[in-house]
Structure formats: structure tokens, C-alpha cells
Protein backbone atom coordinates (compact mmCIF):
# COMPACT_ATOMS: atom_id res chain seq x y z
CA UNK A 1 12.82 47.97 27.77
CA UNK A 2 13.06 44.43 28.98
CA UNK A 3 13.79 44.16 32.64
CA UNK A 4 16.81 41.66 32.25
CA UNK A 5 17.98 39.60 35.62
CA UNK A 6 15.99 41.27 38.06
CA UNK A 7 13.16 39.52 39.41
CA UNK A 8 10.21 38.84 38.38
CA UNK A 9 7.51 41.05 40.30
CA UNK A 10 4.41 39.05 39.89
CA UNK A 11 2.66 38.76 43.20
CA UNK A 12 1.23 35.88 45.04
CA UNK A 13 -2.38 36.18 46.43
CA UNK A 14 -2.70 37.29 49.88
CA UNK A 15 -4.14 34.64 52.63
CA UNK A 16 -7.53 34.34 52.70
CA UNK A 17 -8.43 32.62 55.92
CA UNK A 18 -12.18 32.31 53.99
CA UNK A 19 -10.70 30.64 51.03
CA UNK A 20 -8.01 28.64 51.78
CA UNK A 21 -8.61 25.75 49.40
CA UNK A 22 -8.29 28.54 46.57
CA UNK A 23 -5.56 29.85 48.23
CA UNK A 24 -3.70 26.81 48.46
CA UNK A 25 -4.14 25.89 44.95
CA UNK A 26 -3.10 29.28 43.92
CA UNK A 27 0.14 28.87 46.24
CA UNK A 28 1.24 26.08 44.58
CA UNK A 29 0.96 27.31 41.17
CA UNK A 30 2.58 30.56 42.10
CA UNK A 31 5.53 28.26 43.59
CA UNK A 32 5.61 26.21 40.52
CA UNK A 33 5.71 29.03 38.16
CA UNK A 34 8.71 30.26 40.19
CA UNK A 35 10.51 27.15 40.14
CA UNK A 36 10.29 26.57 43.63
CA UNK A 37 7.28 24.46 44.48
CA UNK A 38 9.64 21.61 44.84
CA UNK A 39 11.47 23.24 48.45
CA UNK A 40 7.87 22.23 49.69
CA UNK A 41 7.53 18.33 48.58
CA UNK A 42 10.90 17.37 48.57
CA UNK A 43 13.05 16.49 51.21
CA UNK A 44 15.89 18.25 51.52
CA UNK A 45 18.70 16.31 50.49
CA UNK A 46 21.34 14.44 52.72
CA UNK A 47 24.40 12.49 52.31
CA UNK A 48 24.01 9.35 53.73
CA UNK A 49 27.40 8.08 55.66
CA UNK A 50 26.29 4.44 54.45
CA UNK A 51 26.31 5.49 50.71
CA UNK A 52 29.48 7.53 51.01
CA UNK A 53 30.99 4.41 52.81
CA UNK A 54 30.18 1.88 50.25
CA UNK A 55 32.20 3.86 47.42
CA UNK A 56 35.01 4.86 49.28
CA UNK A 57 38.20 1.79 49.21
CA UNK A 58 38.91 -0.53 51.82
CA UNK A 59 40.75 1.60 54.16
CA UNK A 60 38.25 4.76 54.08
CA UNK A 61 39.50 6.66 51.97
CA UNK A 62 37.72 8.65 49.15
CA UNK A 63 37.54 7.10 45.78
CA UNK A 64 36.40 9.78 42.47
CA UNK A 65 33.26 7.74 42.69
CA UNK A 66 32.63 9.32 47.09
CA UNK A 67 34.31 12.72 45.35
CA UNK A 68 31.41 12.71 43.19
CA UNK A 69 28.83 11.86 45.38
CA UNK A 70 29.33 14.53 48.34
CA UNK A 71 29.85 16.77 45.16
CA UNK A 72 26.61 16.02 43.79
CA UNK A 73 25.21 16.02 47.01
CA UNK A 74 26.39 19.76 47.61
CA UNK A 75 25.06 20.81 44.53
CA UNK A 76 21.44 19.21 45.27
CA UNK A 77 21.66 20.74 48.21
CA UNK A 78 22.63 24.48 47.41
CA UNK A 79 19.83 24.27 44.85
CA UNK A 80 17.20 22.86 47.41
CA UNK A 81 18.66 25.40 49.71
CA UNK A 82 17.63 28.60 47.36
CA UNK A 83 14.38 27.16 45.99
CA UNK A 84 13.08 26.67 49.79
CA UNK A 85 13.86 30.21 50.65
CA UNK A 86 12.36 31.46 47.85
CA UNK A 87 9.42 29.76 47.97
CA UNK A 88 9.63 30.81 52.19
CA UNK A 89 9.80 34.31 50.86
CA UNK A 90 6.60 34.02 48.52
CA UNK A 91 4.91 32.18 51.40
CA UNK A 92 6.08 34.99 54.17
CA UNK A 93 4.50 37.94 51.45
CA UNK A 94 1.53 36.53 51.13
CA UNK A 95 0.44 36.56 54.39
CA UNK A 96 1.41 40.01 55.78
CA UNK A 97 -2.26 40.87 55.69
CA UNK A 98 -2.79 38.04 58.21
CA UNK A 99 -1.76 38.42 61.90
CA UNK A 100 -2.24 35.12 62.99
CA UNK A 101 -0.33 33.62 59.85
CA UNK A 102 2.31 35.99 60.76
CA UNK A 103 2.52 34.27 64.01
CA UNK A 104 2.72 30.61 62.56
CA UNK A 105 5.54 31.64 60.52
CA UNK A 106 7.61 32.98 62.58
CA UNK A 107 7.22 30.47 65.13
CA UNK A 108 10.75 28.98 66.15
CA UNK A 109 9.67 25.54 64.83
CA UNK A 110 8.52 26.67 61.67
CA UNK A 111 11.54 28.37 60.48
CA UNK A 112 14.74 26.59 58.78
């Protein structure tokens, strides 16, 4: 029987601190394949004040071209959101096995 909306169980490669050229590679194809290589390239996304400005009238207020934007712009963001903590997750597994990539990760500056 077809495991329908759960997750996907596939695992990602543990971190190889002797390979991690081939560990990298295999990373981002893991990411990829879960739709989530993208939290790692792309910035996450912001709505500029400038941009908003420029649609909204004369006086400030919004226009349903600014109600669009910050609309889009929540939606870019809410997707960016779940993609980087998914690929986070997948990043966090696969380096349980490591102590000291345990430590990078959950250094204060590396976490969101």
C-alpha cells in the first residue's frame, strides 16, 4: 500500500569528514530531489520599503498593485521559510555521526 502524504524516508548520506567533496555533491542532490536545495542559494526574500513605496499613491497609502506585492512577498517568503528548514533538517541528520559538525550547527550564528 502506497504511503500517501507522509514523508518521504529516503536518507541523506552521513558526513564524511574524508570525503567531503562527495559529500557535498551528494548534499545537494539530496536537497534538490527534496525540493529544497534552493533555501541554500537563494536569498531569502525581503520586501523592500523603496518598492512598496513606489506603488503605493501619493499620500502613502496602499494601492492593489503594494496589496499585491507584500502579498506576493509573504507567499515567497512562507515558501523560502519551509524549504530552508527542511533542507536544515536534512543537513542537521546527516551529521549526527559527527561531533564536531554537531558543534558548527548548533552554533548561535549558524542557526536562523
Amino acid at each position: 500500500m502506497a504511503n500517501i502524504g507522509k514523508e518521504d524516508n529516503t536518507q541523506m548520506a552521513k558526513i564524511d569528514p574524508n570525503g567531503m567533496e562527495i559529500w557535498k555533491f551528494l548534499l545537494t542532490s539530496h536537497l534538490e530531489g527534496k525540493d529544497c536545495g534552493e533555501a541554500l542559494t537563494q536569498p531569502k526574500p525581503r520586501l523592500l520599503l523603496d518598492d512598496l513605496n513606489a506603488l503605493r499613491n501619493e499620500d502613502g497609502t496602499e494601492t492593489e498593485e503594494s496589496r499585491k506585492l507584500v502579498e506576493k512577498k509573504k507567499k515567497l517568503l512562507k515558501t523560502w521559510i519551509k524549504k530552508d528548514r527542511k533542507a536544515y533538517d536534512i543537513i542537521v541528520k546527516s551529521c549526527t555521526d559527527n561531533e564536531t559538525a554537531m558543534n558548527v550547527i548548533l552554533e548561535k550564528d549558524n542557526r536562523q
